[in-house]
Structure formats: structure tokens, C-alpha cells
PDB file of N, CA and C in Angstrom:
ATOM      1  N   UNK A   1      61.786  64.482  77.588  1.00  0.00           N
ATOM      2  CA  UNK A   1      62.021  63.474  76.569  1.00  0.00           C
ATOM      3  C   UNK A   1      63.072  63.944  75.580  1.00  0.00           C
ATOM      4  N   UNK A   2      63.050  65.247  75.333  1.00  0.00           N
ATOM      5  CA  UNK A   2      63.894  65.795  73.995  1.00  0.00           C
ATOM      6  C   UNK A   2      65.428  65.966  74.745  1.00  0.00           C
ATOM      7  N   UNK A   3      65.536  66.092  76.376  1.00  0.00           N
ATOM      8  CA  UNK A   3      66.827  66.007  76.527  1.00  0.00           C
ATOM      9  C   UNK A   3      67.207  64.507  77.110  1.00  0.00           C
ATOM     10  N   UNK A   4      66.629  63.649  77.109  1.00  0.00           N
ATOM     11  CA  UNK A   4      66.977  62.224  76.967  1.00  0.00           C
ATOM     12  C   UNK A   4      67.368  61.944  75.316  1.00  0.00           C
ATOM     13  N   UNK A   5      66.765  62.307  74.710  1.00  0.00           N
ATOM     14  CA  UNK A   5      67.373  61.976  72.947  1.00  0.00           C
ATOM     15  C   UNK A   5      68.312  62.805  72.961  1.00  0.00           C
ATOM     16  N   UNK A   6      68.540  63.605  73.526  1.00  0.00           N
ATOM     17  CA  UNK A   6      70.158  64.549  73.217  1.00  0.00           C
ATOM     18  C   UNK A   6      71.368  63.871  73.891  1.00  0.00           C
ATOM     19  N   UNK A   7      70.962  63.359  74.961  1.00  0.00           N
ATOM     20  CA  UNK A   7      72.181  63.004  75.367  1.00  0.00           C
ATOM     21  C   UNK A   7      72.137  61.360  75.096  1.00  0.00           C
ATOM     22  N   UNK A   8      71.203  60.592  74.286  1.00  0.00           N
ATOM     23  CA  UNK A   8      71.168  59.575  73.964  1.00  0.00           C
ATOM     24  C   UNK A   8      72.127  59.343  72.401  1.00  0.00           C
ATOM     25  N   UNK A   9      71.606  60.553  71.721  1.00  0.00           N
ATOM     26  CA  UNK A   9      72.347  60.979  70.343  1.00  0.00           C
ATOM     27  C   UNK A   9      73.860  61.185  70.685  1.00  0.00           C
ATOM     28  N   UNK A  10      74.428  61.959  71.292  1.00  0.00           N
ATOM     29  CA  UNK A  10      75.327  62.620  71.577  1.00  0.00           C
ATOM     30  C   UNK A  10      76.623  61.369  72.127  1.00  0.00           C
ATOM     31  N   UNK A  11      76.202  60.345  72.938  1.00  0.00           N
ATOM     32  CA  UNK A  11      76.739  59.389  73.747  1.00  0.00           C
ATOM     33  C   UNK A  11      77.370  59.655  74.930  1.00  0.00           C
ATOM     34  N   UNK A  12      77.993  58.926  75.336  1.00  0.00           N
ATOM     35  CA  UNK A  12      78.943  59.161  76.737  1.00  0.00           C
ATOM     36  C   UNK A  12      79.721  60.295  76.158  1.00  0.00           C
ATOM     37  N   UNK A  13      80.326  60.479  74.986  1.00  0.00           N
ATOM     38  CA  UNK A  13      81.171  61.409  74.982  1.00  0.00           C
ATOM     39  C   UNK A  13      81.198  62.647  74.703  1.00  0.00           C
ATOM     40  N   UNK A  14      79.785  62.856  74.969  1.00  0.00           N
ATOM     41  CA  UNK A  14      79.257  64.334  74.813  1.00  0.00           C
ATOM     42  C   UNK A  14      79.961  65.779  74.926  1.00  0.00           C
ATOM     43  N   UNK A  15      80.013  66.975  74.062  1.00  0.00           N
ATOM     44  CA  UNK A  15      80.342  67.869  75.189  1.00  0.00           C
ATOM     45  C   UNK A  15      79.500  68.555  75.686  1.00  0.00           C
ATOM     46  N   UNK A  16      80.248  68.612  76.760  1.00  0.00           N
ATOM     47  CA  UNK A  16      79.674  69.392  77.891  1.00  0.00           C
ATOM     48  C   UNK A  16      78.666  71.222  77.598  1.00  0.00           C
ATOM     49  N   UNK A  17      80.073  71.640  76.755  1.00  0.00           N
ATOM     50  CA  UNK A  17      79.581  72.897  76.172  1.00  0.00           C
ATOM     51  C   UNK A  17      78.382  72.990  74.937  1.00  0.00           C
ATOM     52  N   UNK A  18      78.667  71.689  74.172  1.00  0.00           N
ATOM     53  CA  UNK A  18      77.006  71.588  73.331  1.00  0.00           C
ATOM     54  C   UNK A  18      75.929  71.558  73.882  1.00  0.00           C
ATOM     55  N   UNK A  19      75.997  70.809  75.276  1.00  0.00           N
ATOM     56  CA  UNK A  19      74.967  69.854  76.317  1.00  0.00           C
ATOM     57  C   UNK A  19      74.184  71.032  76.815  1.00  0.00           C
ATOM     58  N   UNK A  20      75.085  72.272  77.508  1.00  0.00           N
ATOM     59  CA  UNK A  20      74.808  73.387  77.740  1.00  0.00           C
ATOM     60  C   UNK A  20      73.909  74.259  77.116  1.00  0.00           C
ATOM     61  N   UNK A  21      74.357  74.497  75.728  1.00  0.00           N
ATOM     62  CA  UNK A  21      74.038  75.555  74.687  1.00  0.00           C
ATOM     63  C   UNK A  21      72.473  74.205  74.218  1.00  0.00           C
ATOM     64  N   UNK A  22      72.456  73.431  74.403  1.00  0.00           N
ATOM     65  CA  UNK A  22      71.311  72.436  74.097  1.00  0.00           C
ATOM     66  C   UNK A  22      70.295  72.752  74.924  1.00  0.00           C
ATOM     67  N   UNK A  23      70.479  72.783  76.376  1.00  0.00           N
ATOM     68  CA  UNK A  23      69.520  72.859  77.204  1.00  0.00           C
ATOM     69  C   UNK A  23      68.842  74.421  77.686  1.00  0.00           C
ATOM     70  N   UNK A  24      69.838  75.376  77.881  1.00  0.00           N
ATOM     71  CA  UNK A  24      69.541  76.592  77.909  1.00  0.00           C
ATOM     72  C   UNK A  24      69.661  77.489  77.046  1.00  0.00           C
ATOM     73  N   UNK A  25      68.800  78.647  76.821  1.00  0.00           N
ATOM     74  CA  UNK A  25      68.826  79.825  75.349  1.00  0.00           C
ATOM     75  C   UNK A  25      70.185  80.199  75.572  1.00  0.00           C
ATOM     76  N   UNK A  26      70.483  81.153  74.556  1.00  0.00           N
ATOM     77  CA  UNK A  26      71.810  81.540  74.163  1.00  0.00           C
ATOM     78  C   UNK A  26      72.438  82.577  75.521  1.00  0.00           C
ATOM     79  N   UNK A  27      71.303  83.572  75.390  1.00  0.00           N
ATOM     80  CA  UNK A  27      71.885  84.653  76.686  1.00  0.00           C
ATOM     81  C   UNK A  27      72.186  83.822  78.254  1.00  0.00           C
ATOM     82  N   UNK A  28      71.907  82.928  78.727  1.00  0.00           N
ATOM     83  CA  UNK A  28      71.940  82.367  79.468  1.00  0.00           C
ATOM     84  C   UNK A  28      73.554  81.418  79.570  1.00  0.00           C
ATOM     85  N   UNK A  29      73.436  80.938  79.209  1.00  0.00           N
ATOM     86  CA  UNK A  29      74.791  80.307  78.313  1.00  0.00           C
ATOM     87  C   UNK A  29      76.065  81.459  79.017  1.00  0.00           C
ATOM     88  N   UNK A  30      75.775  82.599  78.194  1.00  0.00           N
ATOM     89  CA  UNK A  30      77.033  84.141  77.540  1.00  0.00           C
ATOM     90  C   UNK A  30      76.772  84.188  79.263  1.00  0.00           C
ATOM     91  N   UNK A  31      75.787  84.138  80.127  1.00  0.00           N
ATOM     92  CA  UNK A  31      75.957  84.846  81.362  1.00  0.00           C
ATOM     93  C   UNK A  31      76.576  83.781  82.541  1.00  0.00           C
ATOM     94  N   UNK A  32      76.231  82.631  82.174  1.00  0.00           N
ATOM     95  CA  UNK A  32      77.063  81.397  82.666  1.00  0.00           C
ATOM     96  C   UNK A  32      79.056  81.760  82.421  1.00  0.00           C
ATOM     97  N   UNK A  33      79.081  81.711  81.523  1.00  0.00           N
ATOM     98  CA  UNK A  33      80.675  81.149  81.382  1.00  0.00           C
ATOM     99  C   UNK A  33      81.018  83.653  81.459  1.00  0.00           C
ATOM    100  N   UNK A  34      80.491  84.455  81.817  1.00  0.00           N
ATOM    101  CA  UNK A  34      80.972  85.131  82.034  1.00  0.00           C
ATOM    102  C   UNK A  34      80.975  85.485  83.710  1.00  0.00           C
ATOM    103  N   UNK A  35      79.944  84.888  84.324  1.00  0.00           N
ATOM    104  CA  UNK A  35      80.186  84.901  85.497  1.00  0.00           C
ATOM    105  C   UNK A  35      81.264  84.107  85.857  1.00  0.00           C
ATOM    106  N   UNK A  36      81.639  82.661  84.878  1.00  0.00           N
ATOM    107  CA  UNK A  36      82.804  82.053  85.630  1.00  0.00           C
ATOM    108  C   UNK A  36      84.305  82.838  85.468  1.00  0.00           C
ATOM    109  N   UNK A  37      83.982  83.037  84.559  1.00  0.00           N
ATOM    110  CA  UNK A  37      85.596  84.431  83.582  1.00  0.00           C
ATOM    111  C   UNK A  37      85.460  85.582  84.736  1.00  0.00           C
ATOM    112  N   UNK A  38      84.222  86.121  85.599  1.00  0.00           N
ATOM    113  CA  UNK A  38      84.760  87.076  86.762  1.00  0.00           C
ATOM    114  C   UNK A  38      84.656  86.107  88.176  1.00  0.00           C
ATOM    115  N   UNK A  39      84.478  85.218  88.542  1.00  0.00           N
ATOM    116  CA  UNK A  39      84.756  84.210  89.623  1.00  0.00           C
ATOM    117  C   UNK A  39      86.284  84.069  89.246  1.00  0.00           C
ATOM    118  N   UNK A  40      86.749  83.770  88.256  1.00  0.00           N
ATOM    119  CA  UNK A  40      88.295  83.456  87.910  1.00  0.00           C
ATOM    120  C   UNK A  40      89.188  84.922  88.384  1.00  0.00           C
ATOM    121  N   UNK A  41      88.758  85.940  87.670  1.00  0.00           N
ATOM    122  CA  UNK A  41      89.615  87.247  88.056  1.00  0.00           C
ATOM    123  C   UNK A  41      89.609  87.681  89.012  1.00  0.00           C
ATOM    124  N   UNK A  42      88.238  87.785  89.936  1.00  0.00           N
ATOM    125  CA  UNK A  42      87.843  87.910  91.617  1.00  0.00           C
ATOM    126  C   UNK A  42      88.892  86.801  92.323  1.00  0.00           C
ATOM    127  N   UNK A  43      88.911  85.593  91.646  1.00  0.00           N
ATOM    128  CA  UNK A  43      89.939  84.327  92.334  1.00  0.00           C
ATOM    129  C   UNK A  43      91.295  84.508  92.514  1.00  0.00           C
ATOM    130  N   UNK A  44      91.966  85.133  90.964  1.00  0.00           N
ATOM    131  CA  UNK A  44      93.306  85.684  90.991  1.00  0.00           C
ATOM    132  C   UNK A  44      93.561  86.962  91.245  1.00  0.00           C
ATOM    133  N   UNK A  45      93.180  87.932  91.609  1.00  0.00           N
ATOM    134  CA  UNK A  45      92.875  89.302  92.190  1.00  0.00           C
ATOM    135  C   UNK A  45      94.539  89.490  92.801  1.00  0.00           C
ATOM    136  N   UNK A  46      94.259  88.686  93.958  1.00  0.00           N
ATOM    137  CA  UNK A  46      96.260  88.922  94.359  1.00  0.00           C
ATOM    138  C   UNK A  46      96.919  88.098  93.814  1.00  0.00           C
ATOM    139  N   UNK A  47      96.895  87.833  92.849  1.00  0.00           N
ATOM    140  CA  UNK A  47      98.116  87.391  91.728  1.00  0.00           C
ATOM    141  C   UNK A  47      98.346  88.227  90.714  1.00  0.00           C
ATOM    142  N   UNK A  48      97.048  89.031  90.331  1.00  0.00           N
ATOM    143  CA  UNK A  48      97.245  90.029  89.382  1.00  0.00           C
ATOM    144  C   UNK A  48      97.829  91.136  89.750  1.00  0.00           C
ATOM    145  N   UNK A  49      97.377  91.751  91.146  1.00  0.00           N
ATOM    146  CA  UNK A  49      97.983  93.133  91.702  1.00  0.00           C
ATOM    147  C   UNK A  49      99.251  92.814  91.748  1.00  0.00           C
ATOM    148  N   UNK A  50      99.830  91.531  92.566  1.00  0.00           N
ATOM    149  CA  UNK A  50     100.879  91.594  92.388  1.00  0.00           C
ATOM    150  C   UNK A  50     101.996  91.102  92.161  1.00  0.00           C
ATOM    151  N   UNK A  51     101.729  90.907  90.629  1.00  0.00           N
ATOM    152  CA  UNK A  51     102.173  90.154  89.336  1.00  0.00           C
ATOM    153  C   UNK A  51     103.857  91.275  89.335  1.00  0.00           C
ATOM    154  N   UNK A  52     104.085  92.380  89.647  1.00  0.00           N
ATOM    155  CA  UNK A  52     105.282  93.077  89.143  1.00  0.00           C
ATOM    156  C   UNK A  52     105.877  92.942  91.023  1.00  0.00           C
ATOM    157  N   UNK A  53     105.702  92.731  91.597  1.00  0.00           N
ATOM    158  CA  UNK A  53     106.745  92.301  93.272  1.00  0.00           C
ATOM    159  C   UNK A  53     107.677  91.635  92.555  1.00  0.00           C
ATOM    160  N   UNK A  54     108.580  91.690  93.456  1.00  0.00           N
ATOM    161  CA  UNK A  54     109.619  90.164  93.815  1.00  0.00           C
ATOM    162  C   UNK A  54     109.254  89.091  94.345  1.00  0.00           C
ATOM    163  N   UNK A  55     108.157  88.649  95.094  1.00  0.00           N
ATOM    164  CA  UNK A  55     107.783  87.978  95.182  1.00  0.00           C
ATOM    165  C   UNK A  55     106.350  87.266  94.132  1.00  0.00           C
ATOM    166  N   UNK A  56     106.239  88.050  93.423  1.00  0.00           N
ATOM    167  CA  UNK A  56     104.846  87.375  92.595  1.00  0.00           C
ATOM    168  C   UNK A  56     104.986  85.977  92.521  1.00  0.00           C
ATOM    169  N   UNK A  57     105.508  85.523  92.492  1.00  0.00           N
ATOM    170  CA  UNK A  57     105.979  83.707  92.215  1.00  0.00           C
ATOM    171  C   UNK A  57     105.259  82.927  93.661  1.00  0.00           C
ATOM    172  N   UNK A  58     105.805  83.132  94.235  1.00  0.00           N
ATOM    173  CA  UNK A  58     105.035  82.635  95.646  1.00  0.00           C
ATOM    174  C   UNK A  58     103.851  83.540  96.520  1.00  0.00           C
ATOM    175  N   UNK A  59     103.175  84.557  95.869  1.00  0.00           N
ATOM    176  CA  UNK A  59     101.800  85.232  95.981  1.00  0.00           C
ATOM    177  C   UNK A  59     101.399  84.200  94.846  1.00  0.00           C
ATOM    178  N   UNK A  60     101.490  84.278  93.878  1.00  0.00           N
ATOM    179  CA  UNK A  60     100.693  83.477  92.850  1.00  0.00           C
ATOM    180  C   UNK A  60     100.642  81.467  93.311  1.00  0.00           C
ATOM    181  N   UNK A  61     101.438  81.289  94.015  1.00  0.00           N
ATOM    182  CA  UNK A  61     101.412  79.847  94.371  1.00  0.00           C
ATOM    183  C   UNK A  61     100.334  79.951  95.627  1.00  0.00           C
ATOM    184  N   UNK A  62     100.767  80.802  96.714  1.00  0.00           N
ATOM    185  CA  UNK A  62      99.949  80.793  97.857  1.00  0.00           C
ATOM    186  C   UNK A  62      98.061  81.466  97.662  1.00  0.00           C
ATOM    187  N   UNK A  63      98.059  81.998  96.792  1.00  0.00           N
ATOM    188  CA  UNK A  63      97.044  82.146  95.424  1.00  0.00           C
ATOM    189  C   UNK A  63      96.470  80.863  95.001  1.00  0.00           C
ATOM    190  N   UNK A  64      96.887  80.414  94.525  1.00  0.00           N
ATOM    191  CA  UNK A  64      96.586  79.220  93.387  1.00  0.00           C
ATOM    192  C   UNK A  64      96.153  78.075  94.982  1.00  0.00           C
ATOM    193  N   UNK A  65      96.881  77.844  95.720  1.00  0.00           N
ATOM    194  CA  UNK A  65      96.654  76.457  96.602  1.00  0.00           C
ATOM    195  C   UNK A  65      96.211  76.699  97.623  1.00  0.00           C
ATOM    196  N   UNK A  66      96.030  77.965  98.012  1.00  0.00           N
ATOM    197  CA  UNK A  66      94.976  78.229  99.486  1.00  0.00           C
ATOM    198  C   UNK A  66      93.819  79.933  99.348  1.00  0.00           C
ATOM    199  N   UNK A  67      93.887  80.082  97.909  1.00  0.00           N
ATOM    200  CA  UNK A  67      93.449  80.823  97.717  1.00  0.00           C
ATOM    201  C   UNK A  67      92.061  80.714  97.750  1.00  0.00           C
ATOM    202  N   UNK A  68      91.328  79.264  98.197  1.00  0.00           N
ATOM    203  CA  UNK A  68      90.223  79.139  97.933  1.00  0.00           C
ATOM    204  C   UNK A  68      89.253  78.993  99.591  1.00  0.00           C
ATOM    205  N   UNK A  69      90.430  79.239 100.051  1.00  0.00           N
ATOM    206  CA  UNK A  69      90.180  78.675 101.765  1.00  0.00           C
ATOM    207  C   UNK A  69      90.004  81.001 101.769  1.00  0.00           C
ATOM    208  N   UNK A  70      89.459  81.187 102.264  1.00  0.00           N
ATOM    209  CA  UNK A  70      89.210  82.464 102.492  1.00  0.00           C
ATOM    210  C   UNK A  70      90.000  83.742 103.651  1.00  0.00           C
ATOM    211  N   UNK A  71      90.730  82.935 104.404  1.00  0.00           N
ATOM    212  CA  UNK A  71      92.060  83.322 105.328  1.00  0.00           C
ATOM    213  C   UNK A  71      93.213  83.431 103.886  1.00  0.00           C
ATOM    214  N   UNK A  72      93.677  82.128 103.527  1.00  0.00           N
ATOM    215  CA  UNK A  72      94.636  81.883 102.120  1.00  0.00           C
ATOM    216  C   UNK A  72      94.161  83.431 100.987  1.00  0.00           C
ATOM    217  N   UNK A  73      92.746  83.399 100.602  1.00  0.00           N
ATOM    218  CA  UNK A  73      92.883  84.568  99.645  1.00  0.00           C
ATOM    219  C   UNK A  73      93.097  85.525 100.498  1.00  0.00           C
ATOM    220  N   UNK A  74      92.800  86.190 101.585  1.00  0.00           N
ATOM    221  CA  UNK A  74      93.281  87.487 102.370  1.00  0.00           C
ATOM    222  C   UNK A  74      94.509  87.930 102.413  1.00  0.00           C
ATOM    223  N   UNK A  75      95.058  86.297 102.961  1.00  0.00           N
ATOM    224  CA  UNK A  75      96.637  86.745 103.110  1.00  0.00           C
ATOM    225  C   UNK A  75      97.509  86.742 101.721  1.00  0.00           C
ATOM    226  N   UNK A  76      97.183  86.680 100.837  1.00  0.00           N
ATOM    227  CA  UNK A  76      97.809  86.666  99.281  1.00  0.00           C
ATOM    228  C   UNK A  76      97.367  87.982  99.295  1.00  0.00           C
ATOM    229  N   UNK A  77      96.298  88.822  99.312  1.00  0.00           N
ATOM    230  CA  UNK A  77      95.756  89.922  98.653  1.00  0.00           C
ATOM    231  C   UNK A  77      96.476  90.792  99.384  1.00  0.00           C
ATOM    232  N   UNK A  78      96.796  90.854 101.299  1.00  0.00           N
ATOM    233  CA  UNK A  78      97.663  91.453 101.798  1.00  0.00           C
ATOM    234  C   UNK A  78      99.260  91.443 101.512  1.00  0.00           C
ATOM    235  N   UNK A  79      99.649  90.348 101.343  1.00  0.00           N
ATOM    236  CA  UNK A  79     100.743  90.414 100.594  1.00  0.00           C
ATOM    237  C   UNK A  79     100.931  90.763  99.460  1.00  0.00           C
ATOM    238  N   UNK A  80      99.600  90.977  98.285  1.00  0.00           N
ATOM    239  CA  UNK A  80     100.076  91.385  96.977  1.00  0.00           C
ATOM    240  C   UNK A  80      99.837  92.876  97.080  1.00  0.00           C
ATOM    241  N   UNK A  81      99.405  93.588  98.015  1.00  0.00           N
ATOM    242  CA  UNK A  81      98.935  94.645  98.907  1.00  0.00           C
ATOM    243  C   UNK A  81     100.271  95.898  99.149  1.00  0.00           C
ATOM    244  N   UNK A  82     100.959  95.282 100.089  1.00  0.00           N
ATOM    245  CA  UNK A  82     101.817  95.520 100.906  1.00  0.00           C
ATOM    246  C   UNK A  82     103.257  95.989  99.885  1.00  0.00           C
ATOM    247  N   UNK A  83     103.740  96.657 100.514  1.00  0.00           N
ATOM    248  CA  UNK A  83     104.890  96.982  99.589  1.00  0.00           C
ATOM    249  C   UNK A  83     106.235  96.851 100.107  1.00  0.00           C
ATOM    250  N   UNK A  84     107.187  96.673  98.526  1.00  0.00           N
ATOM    251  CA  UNK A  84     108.410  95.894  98.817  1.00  0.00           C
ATOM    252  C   UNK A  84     109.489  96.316 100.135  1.00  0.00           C
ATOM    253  N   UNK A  85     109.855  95.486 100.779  1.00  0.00           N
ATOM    254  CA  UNK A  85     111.382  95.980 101.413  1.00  0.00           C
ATOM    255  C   UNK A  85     112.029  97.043 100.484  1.00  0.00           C
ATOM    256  N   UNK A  86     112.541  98.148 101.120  1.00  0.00           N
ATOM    257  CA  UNK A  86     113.531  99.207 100.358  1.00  0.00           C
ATOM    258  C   UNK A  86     114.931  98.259 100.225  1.00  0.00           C
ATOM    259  N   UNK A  87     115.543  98.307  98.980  1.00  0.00           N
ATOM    260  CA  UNK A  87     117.059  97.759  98.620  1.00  0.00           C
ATOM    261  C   UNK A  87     118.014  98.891  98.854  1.00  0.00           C
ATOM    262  N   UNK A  88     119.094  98.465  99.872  1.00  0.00           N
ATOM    263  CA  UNK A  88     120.153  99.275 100.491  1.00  0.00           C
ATOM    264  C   UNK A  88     121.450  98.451 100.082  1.00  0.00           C
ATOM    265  N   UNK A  89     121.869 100.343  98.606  1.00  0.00           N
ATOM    266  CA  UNK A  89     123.022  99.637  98.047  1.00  0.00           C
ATOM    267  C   UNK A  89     124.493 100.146  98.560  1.00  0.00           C
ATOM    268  N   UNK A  90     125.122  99.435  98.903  1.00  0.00           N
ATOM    269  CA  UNK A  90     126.337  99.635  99.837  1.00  0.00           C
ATOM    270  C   UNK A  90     127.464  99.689  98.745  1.00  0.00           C
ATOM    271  N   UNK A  91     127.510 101.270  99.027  1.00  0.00           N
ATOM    272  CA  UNK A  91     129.159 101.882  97.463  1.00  0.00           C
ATOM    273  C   UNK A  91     130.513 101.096  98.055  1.00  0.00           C
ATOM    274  N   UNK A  92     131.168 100.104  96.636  1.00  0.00           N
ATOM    275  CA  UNK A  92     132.428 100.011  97.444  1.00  0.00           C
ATOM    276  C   UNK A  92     132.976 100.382  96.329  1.00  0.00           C
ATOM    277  N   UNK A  93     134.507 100.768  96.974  1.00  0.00           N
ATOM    278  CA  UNK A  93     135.770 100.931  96.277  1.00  0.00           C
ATOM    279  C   UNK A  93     136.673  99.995  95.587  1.00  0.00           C
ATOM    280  N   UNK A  94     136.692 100.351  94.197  1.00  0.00           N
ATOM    281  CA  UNK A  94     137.141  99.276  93.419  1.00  0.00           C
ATOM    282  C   UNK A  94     138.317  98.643  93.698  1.00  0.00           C
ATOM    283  N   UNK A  95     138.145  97.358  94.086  1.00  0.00           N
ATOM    284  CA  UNK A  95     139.432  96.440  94.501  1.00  0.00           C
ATOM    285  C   UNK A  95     139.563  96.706  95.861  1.00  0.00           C
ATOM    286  N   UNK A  96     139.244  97.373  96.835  1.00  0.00           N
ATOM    287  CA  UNK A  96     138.885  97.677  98.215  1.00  0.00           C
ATOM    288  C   UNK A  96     138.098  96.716  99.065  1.00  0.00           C
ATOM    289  N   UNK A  97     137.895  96.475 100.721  1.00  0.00           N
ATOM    290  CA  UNK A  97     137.308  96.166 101.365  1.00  0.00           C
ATOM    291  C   UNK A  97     136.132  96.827 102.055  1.00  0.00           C
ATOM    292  N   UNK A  98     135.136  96.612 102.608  1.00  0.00           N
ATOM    293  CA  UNK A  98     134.271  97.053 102.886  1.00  0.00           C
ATOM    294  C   UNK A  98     133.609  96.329 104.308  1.00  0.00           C
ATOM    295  N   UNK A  99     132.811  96.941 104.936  1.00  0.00           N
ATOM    296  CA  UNK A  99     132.088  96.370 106.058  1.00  0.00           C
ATOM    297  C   UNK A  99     131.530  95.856 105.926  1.00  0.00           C
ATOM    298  N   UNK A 100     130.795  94.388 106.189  1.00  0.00           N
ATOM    299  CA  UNK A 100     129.922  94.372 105.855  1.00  0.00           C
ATOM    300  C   UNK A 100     128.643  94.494 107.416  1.00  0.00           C
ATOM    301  N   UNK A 101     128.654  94.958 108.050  1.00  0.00           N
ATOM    302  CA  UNK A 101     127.858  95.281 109.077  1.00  0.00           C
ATOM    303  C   UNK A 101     127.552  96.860 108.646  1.00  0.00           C
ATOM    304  N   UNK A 102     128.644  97.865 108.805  1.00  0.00           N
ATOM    305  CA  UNK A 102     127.812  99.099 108.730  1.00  0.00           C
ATOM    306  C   UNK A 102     128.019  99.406 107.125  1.00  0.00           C
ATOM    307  N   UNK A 103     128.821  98.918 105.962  1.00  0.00           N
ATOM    308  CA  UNK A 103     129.021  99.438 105.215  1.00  0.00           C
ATOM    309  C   UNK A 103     130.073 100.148 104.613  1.00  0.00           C
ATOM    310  N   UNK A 104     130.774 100.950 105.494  1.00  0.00           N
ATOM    311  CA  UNK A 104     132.120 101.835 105.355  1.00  0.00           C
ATOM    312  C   UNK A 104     133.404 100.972 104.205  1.00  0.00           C
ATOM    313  N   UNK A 105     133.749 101.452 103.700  1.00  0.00           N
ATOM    314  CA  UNK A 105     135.137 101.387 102.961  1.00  0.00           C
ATOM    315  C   UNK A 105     136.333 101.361 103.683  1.00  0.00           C
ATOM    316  N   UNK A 106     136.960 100.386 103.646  1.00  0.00           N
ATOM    317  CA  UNK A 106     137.819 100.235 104.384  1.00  0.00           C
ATOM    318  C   UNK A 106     138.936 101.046 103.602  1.00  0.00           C
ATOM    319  N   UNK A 107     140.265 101.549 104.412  1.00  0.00           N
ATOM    320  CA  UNK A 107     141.236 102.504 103.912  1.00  0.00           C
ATOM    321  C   UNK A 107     142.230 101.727 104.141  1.00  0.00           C
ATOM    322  N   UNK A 108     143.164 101.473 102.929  1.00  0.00           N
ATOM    323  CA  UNK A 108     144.126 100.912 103.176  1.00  0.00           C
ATOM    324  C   UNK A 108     143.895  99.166 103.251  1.00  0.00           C
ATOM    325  N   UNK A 109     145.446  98.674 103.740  1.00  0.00           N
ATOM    326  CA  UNK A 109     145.043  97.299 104.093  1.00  0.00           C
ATOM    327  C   UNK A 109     144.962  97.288 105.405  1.00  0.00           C
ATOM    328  N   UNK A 110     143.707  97.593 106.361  1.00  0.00           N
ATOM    329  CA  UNK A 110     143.323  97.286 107.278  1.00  0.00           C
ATOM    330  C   UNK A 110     142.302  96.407 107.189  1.00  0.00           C
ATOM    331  N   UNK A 111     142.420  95.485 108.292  1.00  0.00           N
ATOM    332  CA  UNK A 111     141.709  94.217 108.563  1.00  0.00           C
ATOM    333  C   UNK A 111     140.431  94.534 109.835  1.00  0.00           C
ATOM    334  N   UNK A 112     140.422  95.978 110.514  1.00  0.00           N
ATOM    335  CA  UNK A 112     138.927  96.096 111.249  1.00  0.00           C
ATOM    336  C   UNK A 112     138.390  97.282 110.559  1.00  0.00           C
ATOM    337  N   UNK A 113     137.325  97.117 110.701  1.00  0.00           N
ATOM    338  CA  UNK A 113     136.656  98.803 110.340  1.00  0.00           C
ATOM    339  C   UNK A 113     136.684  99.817 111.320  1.00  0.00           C
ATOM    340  N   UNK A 114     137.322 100.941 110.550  1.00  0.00           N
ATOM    341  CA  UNK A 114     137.422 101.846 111.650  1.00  0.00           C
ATOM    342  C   UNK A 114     136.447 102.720 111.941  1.00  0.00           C
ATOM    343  N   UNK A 115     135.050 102.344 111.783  1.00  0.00           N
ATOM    344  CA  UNK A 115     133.548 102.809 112.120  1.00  0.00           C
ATOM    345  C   UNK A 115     133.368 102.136 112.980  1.00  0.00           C
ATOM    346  N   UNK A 116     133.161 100.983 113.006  1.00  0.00           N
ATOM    347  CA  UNK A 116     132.256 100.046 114.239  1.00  0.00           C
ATOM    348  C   UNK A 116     133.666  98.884 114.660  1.00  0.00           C
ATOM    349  N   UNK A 117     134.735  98.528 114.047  1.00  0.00           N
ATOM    350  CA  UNK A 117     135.657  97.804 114.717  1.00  0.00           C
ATOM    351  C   UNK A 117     135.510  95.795 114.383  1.00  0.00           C
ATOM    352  N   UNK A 118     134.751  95.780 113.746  1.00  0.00           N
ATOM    353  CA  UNK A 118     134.599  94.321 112.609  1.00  0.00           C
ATOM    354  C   UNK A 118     135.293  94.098 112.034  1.00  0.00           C
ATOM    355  N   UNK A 119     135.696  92.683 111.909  1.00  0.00           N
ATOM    356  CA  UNK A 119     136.797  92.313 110.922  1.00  0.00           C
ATOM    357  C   UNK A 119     136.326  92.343 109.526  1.00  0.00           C
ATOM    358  N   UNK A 120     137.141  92.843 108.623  1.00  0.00           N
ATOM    359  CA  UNK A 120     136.477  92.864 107.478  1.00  0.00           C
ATOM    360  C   UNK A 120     136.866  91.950 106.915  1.00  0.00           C
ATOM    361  N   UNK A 121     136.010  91.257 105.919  1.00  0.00           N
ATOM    362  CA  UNK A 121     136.156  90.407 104.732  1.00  0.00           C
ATOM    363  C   UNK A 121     136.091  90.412 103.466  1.00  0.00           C
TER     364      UNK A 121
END
């Protein structure tokens, strides 16, 4: 009867979080919305690990929209997991040509590389 007058008092536009703290004691409540605050961090887990990639942008999307399907969170967590491609920086000579297949510096104004024989561009 006393939670029919609460939500009779209250109207359609009740909140939800009074409605809550109305019906159950306080500790109950604190253990509700903290289990949902670690359901949320357990949820974003591979968005958080790997928030500093180059890819975090699309871990955090493939996260967010199939993260709830349980294959979708695996493969985010393996990808936020997994570590980056190595970046291979190719030295050129200022105002010079270069390979772009193996890399080499081209000498002079020659138009093949004289490592592998590519036209350079």
C-alpha cells in the first residue's frame, strides 16, 4: 500500500533514482549503482587498455557496438591487447630522390635505383 502512495504522490514523472532509494535501504541502493559503475568498466575494459594505440578510435567503436555480443568484446580486448605495427622511417636526402620500394637514396639525377632497379619518383 505505502508503495502505491509513493508512486501515486510522485506521478508519472517520478524519478527513478528517488523510486529506488524509496523502496530499498540505503546500502542496497550504494551496491546497486556500484555494481553497475563495475559492469560499465568490465564493459569498456578494451577501450580503456587501449585508449593510447593508433587505433583506439575504432577499438572504442567496435567496443561500444558489438561489445555486448561476447565474440565483439573478445575481439576488441584482443585488439586492445595486441601490439602496434613497428613504424619504418625511410632517411632521405634533402632535395634528393629516393626508392620507394627498398628505400635507398638515389645519387645523382638518376631515374632507377641502383639497389633493386625501380623507377624512382
Amino acid at each position: 500500500m505505502a508503495m502505491e502512495a509513493a508512486i501515486i504522490a510522485h506521478g508519472a514523472g517520478c524519478n527513478f533514482l528517488a523510486f529506488l532509494a524509496y523502496l530499498k535501504p540505503e546500502e542496497d541502493v550504494k551496491m546497486f549503482f556500484s555494481a553497475g559503475l563495475g559492469g560499465l568498466v568490465l564493459y569498456f575494459l578494451p577501450s580503456i587498455i587501449g585508449r593510447n594505440k593508433r587505433n583506439a578510435g575504432a577499438i572504442f567503436l567496435l567496443n561500444f557496438f558489438l561489445g555486448w555480443t561476447v565474440v565483439g568484446w573478445i575481439v576488441a580486448m584482443v585488439w586492445a591487447c595486441s601490439e602496434n605495427p613497428p613504424v619504418h622511417y625511410v632517411p632521405v636526402a634533402p632535395g634528393g630522390l629516393f626508392c620507394t620500394a627498398c628505400g635507398h637514396p638515389a645519387a645523382g639525377p638518376a631515374r632507377f635505383c641502383a639497389s633493386c632497379g625501380r623507377v624512382l619518383y
